[in-house]
Protein backbone atom coordinates (compact mmCIF):
# COMPACT_ATOMS: atom_id res chain seq x y z
CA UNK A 1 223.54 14.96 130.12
CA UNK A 2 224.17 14.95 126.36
CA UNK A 3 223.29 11.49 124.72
CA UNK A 4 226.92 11.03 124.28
CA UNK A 5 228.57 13.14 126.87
CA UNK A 6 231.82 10.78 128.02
CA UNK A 7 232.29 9.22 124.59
CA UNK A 8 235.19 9.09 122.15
CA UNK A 9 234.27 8.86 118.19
CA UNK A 10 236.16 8.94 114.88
CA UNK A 11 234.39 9.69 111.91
CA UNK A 12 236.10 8.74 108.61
CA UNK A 13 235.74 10.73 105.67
CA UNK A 14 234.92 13.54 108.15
CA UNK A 15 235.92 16.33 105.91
CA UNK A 16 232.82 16.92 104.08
CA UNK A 17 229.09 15.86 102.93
CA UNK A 18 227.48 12.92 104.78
CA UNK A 19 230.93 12.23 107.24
CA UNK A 20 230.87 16.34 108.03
CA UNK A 21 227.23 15.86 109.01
CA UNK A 22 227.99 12.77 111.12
CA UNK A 23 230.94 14.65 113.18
CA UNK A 24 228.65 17.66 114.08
CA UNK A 25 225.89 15.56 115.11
CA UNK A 26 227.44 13.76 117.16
CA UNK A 27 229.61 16.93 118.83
CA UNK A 28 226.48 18.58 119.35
CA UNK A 29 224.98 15.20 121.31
CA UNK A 30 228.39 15.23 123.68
CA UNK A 31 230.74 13.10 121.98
CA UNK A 32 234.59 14.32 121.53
CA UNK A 33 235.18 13.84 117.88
CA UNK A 34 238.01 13.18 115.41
CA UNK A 35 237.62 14.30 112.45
CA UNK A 36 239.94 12.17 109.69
CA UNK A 37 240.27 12.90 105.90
CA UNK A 38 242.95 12.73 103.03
CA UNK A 39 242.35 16.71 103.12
CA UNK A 40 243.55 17.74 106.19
CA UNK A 41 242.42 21.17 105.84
CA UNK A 42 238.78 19.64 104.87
CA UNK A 43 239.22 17.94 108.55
CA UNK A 44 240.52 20.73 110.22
CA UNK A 45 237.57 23.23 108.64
CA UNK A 46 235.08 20.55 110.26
CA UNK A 47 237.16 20.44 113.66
CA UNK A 48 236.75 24.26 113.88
CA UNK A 49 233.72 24.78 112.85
CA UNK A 50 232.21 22.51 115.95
CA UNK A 51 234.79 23.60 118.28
CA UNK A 52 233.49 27.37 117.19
CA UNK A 53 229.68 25.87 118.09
CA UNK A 54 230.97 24.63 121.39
CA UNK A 55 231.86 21.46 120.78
CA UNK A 56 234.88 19.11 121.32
CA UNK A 57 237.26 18.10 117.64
CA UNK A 58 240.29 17.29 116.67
CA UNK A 59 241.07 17.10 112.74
CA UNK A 60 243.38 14.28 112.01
CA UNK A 61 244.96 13.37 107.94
CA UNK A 62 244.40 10.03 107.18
CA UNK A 63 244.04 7.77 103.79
CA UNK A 64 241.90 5.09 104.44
CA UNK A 65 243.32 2.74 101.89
CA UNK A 66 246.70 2.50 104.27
CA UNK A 67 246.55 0.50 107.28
CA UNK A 68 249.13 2.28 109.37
CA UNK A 69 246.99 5.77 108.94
CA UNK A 70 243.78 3.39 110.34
CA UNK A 71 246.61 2.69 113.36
CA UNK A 72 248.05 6.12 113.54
CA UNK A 73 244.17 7.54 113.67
CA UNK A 74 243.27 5.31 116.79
CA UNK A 75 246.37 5.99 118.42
CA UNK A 76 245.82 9.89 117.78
CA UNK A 77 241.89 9.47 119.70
CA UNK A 78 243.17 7.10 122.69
CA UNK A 79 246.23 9.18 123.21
CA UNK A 80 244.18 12.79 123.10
CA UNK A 81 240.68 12.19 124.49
CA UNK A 82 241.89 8.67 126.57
CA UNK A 83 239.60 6.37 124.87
CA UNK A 84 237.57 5.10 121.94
CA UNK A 85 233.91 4.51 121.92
CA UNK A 86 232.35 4.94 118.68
CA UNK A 87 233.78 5.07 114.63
CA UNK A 88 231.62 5.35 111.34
CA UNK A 89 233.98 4.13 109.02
CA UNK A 90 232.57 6.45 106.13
CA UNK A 91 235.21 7.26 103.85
CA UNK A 92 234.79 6.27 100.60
CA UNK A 93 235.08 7.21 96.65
CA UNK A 94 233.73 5.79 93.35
CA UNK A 95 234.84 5.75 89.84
CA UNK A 96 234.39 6.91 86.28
CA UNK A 97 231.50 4.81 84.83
CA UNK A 98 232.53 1.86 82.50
CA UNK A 99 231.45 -1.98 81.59
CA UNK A 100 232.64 -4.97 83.13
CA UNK A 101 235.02 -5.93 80.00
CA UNK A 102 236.48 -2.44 79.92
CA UNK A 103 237.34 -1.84 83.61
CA UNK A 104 240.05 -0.37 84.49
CA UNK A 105 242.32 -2.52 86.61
CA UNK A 106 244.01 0.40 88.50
CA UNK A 107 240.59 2.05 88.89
CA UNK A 108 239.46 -1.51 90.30
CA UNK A 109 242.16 -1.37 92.87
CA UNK A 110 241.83 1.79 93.63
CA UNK A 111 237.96 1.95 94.68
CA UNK A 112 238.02 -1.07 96.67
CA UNK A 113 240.97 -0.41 98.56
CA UNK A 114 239.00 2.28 100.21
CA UNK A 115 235.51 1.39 100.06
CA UNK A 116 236.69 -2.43 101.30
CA UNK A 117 240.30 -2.24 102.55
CA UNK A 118 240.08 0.88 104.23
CA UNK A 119 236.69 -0.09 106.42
CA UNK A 120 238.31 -3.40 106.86
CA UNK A 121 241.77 -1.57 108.66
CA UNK A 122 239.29 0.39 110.41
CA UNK A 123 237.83 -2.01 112.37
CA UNK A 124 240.86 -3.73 112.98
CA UNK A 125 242.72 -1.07 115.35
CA UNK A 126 239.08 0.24 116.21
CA UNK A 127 237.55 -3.27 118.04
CA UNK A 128 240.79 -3.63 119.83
CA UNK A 129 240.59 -0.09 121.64
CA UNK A 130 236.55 0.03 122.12
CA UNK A 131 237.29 -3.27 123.58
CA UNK A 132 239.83 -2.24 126.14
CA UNK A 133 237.17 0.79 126.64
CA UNK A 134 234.45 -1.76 127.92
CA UNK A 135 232.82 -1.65 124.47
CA UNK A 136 231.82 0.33 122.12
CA UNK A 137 229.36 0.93 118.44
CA UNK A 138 230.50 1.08 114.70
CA UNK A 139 228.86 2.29 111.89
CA UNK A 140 229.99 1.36 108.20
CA UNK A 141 228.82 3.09 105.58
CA UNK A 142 228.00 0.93 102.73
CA UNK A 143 225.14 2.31 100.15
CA UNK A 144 222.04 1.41 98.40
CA UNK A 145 223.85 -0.31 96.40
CA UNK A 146 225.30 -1.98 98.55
CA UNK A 147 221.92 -4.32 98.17
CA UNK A 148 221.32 -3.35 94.43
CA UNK A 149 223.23 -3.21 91.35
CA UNK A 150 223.86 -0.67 88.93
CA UNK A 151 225.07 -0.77 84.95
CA UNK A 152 229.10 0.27 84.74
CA UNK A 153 229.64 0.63 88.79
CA UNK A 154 231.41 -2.57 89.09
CA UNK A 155 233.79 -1.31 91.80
CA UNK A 156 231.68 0.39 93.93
CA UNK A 157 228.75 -1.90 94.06
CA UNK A 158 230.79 -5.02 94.70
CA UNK A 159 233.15 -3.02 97.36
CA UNK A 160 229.73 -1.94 99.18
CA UNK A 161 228.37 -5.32 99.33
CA UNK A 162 231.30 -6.46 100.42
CA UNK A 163 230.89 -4.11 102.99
CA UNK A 164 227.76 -5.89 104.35
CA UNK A 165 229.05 -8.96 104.98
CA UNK A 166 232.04 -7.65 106.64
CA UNK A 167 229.64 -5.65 108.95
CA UNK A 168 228.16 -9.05 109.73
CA UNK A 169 230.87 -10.91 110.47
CA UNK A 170 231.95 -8.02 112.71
CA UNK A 171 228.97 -8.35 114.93
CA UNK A 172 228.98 -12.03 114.77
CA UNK A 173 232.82 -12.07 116.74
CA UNK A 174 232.63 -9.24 118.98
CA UNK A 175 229.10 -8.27 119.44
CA UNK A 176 228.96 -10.58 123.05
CA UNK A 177 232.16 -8.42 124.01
CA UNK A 178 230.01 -5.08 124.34
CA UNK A 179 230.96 -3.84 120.42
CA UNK A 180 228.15 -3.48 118.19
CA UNK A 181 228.67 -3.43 114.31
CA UNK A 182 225.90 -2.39 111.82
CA UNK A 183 226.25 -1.09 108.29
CA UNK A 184 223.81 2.25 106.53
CA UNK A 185 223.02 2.19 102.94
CA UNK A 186 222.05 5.64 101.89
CA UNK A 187 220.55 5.84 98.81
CA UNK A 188 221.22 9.11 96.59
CA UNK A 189 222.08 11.62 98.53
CA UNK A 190 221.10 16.12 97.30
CA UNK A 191 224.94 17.23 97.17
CA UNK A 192 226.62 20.30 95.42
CA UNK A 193 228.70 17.70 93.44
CA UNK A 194 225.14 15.68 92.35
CA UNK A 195 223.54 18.87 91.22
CA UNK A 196 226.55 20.30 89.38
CA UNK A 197 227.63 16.65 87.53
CA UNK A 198 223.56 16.26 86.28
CA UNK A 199 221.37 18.16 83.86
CA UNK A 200 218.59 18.75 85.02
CA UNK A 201 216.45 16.18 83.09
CA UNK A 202 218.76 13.70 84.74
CA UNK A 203 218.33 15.06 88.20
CA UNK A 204 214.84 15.07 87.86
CA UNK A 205 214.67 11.34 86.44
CA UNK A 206 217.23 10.13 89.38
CA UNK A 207 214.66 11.74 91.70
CA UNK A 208 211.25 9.69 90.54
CA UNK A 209 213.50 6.48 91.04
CA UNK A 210 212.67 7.27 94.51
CA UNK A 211 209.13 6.46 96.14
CA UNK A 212 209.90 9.59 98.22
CA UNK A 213 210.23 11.72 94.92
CA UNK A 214 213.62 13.30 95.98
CA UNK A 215 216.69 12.96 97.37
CA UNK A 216 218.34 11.82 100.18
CA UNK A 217 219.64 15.08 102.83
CA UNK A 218 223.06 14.42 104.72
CA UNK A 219 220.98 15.00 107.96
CA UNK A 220 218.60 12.10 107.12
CA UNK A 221 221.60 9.76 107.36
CA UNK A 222 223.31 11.02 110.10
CA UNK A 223 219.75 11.04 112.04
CA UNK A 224 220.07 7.10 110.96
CA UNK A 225 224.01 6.48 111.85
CA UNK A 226 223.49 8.84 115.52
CA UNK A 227 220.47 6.19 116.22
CA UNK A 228 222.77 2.45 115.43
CA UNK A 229 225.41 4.13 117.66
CA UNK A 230 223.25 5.17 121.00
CA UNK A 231 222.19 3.01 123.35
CA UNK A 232 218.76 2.89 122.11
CA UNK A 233 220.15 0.61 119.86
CA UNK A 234 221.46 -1.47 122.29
CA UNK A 235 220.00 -5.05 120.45
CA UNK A 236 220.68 -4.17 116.93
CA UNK A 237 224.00 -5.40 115.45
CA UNK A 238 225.01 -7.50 112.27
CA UNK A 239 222.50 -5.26 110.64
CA UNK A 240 222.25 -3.14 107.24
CA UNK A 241 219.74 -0.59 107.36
CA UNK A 242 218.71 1.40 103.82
CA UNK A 243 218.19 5.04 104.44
CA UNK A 244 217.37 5.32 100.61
CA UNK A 245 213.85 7.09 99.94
CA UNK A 246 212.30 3.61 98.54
CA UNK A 247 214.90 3.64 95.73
CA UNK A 248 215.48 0.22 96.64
CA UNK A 249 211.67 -0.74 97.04
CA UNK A 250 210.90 -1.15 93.00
């Protein structure tokens, strides 16, 4: 039997990069997925493609940043695959770099009403169903920074600490009911869209930040977010784990 043959998951921010990765690995290891983005046809490309590779996905549009989509998208697994099990509340987005005392307010809003907000409506309809389904694992995806700061990120960083603590207080109220909470911090991850935005002096320099000399792989995390949400992690909850290369270690 498949690790999580039987199970019920919804991956946020499904559509691509790090959330695409999640959904397959965890089709591939049994579980019946949703697959939720803003882009439905981003969600429905990922739905196909595992359904093509034999597994079991449904692509589902949701924002993040609205509560009644985080309702609608628990609803959608419950009423299709009878039950919800697992979520990795991933979605998330960033801003155009700028200082403290030139922030835009809208941009402000706008960041952590996903990156905060949006986690925050996922676990509310999520707990509810994984509790009526005898339990249950969550994932949140916070960052690196999500420990560390960076210059002109003010959003982002406090949004993803933020995150953290919201994780924790997660696992502190529902962890004795059978639903585990933990929180990944991925440090900088090798995508098309961090390639094409850097020079190549850039890239380089972003890669010796890391003890590991590169970057991060969307595989590396999901290998990390597939582990907090099987059974083998049965005693870790309230927890923030850095899958981050030693970016954070200087």
């Amino acid at each position: 039997m498949s690790e999580f043959e039987g199970k019920v998951a919804v991956v946020t921010g499904g559509g691509s990069g790090i959330g695409e990765a999640i959904a397959k690995e965890l089709a591939a290891a049994g579980a019946k997925v949703v697959v939720t983005d803003i882009k439905l046809d981003a969600a429905e490309r990922v739905a196909t493609s595992i359904t093509e590779a034999g597994g079991t996905a449904s692509a589902f549009e949701a924002n993040s940043a609205i509560a009644a989509d985080n309702e609608r998208m628990v609803a959608f697994a419950v009423d299709t695959y009878g039950a919800l099990h697992l979520a990795v509340n991933n979605a998330g987005i960033g801003a155009a770099p700028q200082p403290i005392g030139e922030y835009d307010v809208a941009a402000w809003d706008r960041v952590r009403s996903v990156d905060l907000d949006g986690v925050f409506y996922g676990l509310r309809y999520e707990i509810p169903a994984m509790l009526a389904a005898g339990g249950g694992a969550i994932v949140n995806m916070s960052s690196v920074l999500g420990s560390v700061g960076i210059a002109q990120n003010a959003a982002y960083v406090a949004s993803k600490h933020a995150l953290v603590g919201l994780t924790k207080v997660a696992a502190l109220e529902y962890t004795a009911q059978g639903v585990r909470t933990n929180a990944v911090g991925p440090g900088f991850i090798d995508t098309p869209l961090v390639r094409s935005s850097l020079s190549a002096e850039a890239l380089s320099a972003l890669e010796s930040e890391h003890a590991a000399g590169r970057l991060g792989t969307d595989a590396e995390v999901a290998a990390l977010v597939l582990f907090l949400l099987s059974d083998k992690a049965s005693f870790i909850s309230g927890s923030y784990h850095l899958v981050d290369g030693g970016y954070s270690a200087h």
